[in-house]
N, C-alpha and C. Protein backbone atom coordinates (compact mmCIF):
# COMPACT_ATOMS: atom_id res chain seq x y z
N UNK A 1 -3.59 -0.58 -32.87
CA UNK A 1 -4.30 0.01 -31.75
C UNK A 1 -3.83 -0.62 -30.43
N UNK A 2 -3.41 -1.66 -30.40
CA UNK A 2 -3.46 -2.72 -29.16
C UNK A 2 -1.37 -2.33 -28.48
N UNK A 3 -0.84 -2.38 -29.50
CA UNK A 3 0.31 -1.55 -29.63
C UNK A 3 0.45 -0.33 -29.11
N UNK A 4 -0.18 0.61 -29.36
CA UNK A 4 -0.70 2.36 -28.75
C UNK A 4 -1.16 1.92 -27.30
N UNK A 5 -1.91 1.04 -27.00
CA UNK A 5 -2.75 0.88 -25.87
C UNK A 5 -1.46 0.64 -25.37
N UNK A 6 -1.05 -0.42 -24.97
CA UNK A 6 0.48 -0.77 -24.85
C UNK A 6 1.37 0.26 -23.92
N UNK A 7 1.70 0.59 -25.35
CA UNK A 7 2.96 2.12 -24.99
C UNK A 7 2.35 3.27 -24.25
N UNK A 8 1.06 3.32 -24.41
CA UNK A 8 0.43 4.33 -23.23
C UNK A 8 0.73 3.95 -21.99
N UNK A 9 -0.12 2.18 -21.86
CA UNK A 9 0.00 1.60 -20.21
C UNK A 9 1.28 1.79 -19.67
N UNK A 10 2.69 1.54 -20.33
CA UNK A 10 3.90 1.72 -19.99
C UNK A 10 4.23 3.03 -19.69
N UNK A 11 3.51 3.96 -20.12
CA UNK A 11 4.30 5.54 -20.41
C UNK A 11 3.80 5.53 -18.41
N UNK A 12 2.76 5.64 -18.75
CA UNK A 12 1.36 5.61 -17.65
C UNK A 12 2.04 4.69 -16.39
N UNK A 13 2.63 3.62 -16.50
CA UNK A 13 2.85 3.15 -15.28
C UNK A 13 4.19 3.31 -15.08
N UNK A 14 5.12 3.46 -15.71
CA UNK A 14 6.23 3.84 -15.18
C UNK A 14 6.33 5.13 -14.68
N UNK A 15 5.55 6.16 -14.80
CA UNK A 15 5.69 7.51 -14.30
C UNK A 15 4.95 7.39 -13.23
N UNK A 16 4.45 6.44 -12.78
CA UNK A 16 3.56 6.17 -11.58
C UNK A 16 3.64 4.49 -9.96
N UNK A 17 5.08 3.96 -11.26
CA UNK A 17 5.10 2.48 -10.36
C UNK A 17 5.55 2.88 -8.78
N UNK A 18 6.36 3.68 -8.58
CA UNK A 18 6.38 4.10 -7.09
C UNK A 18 5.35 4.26 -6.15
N UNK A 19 3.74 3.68 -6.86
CA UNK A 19 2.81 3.84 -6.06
C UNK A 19 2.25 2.00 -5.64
N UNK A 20 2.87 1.32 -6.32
CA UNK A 20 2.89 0.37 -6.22
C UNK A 20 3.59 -0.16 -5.66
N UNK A 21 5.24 0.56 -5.48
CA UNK A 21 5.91 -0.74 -4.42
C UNK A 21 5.59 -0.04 -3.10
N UNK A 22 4.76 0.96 -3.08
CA UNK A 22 4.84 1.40 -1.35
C UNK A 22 3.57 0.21 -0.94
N UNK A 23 2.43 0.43 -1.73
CA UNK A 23 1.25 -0.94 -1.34
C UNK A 23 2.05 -1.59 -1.07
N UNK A 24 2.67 -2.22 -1.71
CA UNK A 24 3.54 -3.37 -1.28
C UNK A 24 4.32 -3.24 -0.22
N UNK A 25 5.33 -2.54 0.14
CA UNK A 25 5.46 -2.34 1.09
C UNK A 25 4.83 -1.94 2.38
N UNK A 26 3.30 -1.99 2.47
CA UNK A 26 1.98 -1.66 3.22
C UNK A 26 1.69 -2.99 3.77
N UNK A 27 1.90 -4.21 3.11
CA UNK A 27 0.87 -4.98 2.51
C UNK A 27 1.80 -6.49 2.93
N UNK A 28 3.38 -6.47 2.27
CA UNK A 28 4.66 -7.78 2.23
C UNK A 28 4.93 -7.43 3.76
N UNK A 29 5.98 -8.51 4.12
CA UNK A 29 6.66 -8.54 5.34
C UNK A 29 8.30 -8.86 4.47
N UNK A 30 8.31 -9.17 3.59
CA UNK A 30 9.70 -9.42 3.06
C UNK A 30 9.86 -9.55 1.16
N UNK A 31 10.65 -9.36 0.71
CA UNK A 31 11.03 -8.68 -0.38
C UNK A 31 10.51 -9.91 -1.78
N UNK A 32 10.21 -11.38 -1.31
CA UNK A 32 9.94 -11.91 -2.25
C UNK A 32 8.45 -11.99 -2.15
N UNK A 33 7.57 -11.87 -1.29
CA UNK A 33 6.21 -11.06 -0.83
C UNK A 33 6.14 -10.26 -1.76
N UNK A 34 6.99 -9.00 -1.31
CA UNK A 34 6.83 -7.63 -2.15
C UNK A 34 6.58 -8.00 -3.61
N UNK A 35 7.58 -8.76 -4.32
CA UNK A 35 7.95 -8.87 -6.06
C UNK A 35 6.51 -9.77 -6.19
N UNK A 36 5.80 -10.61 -5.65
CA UNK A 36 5.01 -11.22 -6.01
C UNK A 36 3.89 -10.48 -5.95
N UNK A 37 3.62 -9.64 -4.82
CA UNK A 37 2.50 -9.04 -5.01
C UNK A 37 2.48 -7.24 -5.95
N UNK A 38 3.79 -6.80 -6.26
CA UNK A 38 4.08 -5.79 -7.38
C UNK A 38 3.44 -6.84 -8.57
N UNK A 39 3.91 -7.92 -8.90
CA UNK A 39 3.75 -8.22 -10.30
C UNK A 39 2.33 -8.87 -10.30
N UNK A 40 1.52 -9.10 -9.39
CA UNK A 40 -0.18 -9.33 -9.32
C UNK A 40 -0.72 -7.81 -9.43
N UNK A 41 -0.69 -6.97 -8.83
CA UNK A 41 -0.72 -5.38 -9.12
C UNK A 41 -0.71 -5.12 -10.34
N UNK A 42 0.68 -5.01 -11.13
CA UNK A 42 0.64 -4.92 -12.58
C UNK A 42 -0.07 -6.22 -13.66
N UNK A 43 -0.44 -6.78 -13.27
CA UNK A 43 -1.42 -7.87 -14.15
C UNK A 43 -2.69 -7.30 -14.34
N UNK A 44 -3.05 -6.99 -12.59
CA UNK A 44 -4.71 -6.29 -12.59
C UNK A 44 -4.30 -5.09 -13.04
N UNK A 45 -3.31 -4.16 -13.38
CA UNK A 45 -3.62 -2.72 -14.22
C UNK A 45 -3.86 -3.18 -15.25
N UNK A 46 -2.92 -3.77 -15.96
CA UNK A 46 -2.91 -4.20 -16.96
C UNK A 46 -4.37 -5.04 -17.75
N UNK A 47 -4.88 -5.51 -17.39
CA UNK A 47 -6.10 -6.05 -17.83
C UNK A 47 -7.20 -5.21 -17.41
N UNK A 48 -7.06 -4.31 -16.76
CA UNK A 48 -8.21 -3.52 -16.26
C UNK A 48 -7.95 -2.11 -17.17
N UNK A 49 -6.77 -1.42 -17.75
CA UNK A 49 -6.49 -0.60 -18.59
C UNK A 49 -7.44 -0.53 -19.42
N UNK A 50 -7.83 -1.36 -20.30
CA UNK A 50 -8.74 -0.54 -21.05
C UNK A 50 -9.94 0.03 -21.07
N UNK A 51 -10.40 -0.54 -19.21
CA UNK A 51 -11.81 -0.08 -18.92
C UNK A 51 -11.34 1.42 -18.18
N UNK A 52 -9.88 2.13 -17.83
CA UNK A 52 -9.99 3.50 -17.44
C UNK A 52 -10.46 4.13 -18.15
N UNK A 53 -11.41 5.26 -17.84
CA UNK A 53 -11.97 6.09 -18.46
C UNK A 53 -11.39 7.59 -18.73
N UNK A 54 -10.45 7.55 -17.51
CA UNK A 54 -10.12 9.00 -17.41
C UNK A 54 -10.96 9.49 -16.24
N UNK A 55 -12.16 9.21 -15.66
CA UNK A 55 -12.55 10.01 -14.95
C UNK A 55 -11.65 10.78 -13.97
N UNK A 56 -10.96 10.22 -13.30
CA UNK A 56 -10.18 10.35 -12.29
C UNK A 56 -8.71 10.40 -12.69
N UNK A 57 -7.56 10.89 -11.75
CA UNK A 57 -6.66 10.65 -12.30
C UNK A 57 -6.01 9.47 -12.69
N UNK A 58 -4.76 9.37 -13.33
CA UNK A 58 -4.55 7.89 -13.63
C UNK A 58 -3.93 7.58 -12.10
N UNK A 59 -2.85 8.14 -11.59
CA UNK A 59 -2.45 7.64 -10.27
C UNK A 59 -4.03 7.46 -9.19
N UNK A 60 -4.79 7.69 -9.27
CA UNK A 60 -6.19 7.30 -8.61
C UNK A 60 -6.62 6.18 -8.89
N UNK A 61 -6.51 6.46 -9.78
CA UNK A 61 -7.21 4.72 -10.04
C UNK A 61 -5.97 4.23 -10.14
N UNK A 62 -5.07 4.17 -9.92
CA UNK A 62 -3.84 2.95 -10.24
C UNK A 62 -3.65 3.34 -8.30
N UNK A 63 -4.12 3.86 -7.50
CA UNK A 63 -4.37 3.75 -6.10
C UNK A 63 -4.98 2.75 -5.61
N UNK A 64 -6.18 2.99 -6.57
CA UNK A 64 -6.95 2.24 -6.18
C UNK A 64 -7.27 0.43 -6.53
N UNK A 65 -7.27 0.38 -8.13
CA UNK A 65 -6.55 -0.98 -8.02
C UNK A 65 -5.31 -1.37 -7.35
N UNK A 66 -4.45 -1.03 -7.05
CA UNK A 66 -3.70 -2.03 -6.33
C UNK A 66 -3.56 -1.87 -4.80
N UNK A 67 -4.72 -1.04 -4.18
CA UNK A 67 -5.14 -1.15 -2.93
C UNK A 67 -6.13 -2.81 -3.09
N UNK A 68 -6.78 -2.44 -3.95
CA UNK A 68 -7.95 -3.63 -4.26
C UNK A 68 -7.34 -4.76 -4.38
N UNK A 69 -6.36 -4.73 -4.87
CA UNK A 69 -5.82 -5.97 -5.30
C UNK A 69 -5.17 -6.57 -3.79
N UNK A 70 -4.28 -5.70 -3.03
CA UNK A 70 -3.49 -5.89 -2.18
C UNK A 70 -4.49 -6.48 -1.14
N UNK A 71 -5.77 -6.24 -0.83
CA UNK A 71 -6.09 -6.14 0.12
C UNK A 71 -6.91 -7.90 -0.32
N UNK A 72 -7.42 -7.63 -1.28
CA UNK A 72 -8.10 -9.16 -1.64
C UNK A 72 -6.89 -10.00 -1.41
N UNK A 73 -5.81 -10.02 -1.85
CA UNK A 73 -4.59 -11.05 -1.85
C UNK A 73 -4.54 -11.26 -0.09
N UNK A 74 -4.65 -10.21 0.75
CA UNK A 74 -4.36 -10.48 1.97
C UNK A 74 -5.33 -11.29 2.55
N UNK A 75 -6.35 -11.08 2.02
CA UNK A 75 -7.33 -11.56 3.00
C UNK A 75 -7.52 -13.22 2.52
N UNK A 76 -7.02 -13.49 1.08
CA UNK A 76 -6.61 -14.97 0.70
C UNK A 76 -5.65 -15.56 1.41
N UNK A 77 -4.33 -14.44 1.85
CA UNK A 77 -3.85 -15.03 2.62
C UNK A 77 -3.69 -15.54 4.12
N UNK A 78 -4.63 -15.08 4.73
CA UNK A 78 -4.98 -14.87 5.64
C UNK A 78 -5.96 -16.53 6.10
N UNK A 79 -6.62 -17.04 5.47
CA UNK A 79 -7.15 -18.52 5.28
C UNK A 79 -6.09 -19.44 5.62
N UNK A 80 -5.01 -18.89 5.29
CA UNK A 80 -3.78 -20.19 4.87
C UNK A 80 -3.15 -20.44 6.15
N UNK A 81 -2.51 -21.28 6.48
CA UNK A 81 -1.91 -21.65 7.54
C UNK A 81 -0.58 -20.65 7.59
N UNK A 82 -0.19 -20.28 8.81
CA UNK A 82 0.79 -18.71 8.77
C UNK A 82 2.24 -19.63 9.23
N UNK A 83 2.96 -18.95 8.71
CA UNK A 83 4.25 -20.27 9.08
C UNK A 83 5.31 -18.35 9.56
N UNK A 84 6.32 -18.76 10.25
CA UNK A 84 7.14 -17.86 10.95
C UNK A 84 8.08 -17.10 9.39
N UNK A 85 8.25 -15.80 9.22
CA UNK A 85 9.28 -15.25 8.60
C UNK A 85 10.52 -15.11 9.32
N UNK A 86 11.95 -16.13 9.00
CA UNK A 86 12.87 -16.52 9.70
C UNK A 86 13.54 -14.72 9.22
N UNK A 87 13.36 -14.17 8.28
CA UNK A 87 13.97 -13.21 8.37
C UNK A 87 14.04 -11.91 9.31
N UNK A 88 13.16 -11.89 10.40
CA UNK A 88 12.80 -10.93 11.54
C UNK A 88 13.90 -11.73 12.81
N UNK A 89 14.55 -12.73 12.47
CA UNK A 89 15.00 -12.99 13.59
C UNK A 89 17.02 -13.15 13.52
N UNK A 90 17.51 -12.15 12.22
CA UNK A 90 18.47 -12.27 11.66
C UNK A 90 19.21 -11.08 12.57
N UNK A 91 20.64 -11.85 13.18
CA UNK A 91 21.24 -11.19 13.60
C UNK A 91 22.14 -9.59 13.24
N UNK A 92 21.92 -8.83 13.64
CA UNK A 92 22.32 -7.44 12.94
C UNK A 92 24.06 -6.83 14.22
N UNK A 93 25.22 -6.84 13.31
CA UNK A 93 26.08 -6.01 14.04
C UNK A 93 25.65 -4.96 13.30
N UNK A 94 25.74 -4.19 14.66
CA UNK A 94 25.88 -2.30 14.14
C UNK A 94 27.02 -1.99 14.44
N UNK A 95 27.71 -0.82 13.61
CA UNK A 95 28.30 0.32 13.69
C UNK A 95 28.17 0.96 14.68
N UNK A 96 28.80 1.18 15.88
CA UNK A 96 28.61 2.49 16.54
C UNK A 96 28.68 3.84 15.90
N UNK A 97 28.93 4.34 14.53
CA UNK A 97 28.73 5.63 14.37
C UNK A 97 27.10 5.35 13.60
N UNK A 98 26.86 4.27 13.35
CA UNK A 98 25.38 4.31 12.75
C UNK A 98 24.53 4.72 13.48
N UNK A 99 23.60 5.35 13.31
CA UNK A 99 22.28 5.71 13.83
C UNK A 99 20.41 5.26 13.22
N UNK A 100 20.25 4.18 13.66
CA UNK A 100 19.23 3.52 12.89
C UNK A 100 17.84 3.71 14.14
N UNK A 101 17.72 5.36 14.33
CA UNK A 101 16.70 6.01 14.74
C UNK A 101 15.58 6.28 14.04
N UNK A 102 15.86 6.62 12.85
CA UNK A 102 14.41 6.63 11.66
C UNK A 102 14.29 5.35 11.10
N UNK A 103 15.25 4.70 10.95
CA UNK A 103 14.73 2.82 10.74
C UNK A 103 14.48 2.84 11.69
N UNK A 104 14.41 2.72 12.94
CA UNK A 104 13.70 2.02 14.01
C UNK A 104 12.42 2.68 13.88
N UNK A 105 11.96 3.73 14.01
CA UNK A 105 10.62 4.28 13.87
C UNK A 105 10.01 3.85 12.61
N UNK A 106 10.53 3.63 11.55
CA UNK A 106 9.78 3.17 10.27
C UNK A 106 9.38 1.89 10.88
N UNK A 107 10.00 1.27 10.94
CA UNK A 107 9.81 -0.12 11.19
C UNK A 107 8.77 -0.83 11.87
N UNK A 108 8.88 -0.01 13.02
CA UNK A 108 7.44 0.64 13.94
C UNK A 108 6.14 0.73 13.36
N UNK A 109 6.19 1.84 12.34
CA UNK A 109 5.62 2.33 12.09
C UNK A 109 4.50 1.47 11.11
N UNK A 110 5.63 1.05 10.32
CA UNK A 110 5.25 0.38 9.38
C UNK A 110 4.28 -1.53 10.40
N UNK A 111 5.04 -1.74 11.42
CA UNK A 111 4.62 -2.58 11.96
C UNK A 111 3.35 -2.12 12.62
N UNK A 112 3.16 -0.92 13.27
CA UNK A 112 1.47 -0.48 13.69
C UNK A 112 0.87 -0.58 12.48
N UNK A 113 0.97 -0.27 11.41
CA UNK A 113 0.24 0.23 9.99
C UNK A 113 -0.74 -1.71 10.12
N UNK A 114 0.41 -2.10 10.21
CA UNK A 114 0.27 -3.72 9.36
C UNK A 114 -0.89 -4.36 10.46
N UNK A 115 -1.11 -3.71 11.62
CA UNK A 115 -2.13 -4.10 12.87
C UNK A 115 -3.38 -3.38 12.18
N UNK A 116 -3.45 -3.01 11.53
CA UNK A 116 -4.75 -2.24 11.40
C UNK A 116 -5.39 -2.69 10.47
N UNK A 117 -6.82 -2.82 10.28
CA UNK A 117 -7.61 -3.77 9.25
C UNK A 117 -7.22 -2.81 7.61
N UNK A 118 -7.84 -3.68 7.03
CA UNK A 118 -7.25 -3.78 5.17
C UNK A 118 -7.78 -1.89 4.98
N UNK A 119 -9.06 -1.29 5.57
CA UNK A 119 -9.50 0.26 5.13
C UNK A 119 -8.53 0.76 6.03
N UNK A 120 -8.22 0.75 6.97
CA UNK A 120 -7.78 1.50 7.75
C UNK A 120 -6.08 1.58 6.97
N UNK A 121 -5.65 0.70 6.95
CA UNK A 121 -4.25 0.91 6.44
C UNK A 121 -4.41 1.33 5.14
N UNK A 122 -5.12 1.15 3.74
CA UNK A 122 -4.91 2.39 2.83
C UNK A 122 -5.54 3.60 3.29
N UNK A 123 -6.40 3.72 4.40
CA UNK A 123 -6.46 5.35 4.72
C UNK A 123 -4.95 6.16 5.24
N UNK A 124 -4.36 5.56 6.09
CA UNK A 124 -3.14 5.85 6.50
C UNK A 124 -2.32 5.76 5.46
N UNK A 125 -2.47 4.56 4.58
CA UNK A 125 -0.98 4.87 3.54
C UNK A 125 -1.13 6.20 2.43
N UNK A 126 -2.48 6.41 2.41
CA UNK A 126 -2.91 7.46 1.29
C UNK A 126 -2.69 8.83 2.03
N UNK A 127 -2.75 8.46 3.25
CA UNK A 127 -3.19 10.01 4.31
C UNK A 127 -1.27 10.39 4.19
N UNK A 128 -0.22 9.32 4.50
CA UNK A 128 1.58 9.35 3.92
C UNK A 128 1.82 9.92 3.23
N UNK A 129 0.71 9.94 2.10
CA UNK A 129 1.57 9.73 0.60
C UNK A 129 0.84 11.64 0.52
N UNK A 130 0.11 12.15 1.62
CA UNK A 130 0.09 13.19 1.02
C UNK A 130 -1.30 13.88 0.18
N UNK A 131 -2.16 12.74 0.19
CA UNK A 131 -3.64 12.62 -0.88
C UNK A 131 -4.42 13.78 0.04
N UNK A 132 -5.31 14.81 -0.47
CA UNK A 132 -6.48 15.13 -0.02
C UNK A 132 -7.64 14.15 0.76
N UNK A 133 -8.34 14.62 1.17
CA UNK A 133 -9.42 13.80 1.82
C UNK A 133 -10.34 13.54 0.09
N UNK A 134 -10.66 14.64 -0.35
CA UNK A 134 -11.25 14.84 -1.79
C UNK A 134 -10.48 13.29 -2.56
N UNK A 135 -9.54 13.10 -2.71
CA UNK A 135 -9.07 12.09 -3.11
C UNK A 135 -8.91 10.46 -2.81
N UNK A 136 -8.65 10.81 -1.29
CA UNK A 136 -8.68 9.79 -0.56
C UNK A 136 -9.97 8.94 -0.82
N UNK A 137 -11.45 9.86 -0.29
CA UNK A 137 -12.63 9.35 -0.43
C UNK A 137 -12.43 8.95 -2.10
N UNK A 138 -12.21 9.48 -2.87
CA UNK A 138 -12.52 9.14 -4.36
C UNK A 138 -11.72 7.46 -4.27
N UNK A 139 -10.70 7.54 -4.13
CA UNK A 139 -9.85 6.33 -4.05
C UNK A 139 -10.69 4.95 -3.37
N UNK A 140 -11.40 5.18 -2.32
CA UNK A 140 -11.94 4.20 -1.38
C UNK A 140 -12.96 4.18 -1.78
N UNK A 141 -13.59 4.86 -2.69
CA UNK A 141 -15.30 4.59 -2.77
C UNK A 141 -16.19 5.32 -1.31
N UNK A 142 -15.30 5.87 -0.72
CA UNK A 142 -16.44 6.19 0.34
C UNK A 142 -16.47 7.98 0.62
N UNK A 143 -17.41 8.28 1.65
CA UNK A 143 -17.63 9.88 1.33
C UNK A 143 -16.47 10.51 1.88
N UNK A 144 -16.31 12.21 1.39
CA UNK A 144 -14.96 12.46 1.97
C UNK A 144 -15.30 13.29 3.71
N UNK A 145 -16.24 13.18 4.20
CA UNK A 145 -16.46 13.49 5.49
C UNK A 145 -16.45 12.02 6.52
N UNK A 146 -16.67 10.60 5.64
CA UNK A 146 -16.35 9.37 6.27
C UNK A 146 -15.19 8.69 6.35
N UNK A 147 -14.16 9.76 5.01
CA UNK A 147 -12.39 9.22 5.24
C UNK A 147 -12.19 9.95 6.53
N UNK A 148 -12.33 11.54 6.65
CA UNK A 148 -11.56 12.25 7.76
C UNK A 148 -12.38 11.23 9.15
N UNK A 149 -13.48 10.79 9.25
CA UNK A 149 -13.97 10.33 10.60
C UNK A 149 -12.81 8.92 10.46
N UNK A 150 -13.38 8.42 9.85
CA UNK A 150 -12.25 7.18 9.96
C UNK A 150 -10.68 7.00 9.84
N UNK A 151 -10.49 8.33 9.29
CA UNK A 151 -8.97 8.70 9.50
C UNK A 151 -8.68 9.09 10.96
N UNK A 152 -9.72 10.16 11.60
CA UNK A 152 -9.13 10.13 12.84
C UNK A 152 -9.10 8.85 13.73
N UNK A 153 -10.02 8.04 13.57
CA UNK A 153 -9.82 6.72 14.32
C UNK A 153 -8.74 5.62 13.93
N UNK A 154 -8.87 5.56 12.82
CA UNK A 154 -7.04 5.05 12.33
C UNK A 154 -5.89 5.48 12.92
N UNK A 155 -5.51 6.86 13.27
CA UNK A 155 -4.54 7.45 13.63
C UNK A 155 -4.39 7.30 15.86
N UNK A 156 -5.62 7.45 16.03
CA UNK A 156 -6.28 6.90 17.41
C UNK A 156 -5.42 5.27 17.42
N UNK A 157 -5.80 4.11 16.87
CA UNK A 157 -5.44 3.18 16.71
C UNK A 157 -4.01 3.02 16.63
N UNK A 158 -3.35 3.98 16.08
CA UNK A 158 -2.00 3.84 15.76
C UNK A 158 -1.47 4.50 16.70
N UNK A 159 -1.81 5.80 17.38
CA UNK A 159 -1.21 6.04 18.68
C UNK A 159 -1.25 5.02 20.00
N UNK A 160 -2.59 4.33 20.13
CA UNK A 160 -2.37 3.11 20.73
C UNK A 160 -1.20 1.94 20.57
N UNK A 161 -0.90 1.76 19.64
CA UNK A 161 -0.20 0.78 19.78
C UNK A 161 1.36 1.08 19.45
N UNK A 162 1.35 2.43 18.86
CA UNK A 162 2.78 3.14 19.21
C UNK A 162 3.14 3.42 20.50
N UNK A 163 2.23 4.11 21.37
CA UNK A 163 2.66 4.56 22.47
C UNK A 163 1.53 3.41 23.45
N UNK A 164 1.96 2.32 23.83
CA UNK A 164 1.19 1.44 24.66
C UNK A 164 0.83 2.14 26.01
């Protein structure tokens, strides 16, 4: 039985881990961030698997734990004394035929996202990825007429600090 359980969780999360490195990428500032907090993500599916019920879909609840997870880890980290990521300050030659116009806006983008408190940024990363409000609210625990209010103020927030 424990075997079956197993090969399900695997079937189940590999047709779905792309929802996990974007948290992470929501959530890290750099790539050994990222791998540490992907493989805390898959620990809490993993031990929390056998309490899914099905109610919801499996990518819903695998939304939603590793929003949960991501966001508790941040706010642990957040206590700790913050030391500089030397990697934001690494010299880049470009190509003149390169065009790093949509990296520059991601980057942005992704840097407004990271200003915004722990709800507000999975409303925005879920609102990315494409989710209904119907879903969204299911994902957050909260009503789906209190995601769209707080979605529009998320997006308010993010035009602020995109366009100063």
């Amino acid at each position: 039985m424990k075997k079956e359980l197993e090969n399900k969780f695997l079937t189940d999360f590999e047709a779905n881990q792309n929802i996990v490195h974007k948290v992470c990428r929501i959530y890290t500032t750099n790539q050994e961030a990222h791998n540490d907090l992907f493989q805390e993500i898959t620990i809490q599916l993993w031990k929390n698997y056998s309490k899914f019920r099905g109610d919801a879909k499996f990518s819903t609840w695998m939304y939603r734990v590793a929003l949960n997870t991501a966001i508790s880890l941040y706010r642990k980290s957040t206590r700790n004394i913050k030391t500089q990521d030397f990697t934001d300050y690494s010299f880049k030659i470009k190509a003149e035929e390169y065009d790093d116009t949509e990296e520059v806006q991601l980057k942005a983008l992704y840097g407004a996202i990271r200003k915004l408190n722990d709800i507000d940024k999975a409303l925005i990363f879920l609102y990315l990825e494409d989710k209904p409000y119907k879903e969204i609210s299911e994902t957050l625990g909260i009503s789906e007429v209190n995601a769209r209010v707080k979605m529009n103020r998320a997006k308010d927030k993010l035009k602020k600090v995109l366009n100063p």
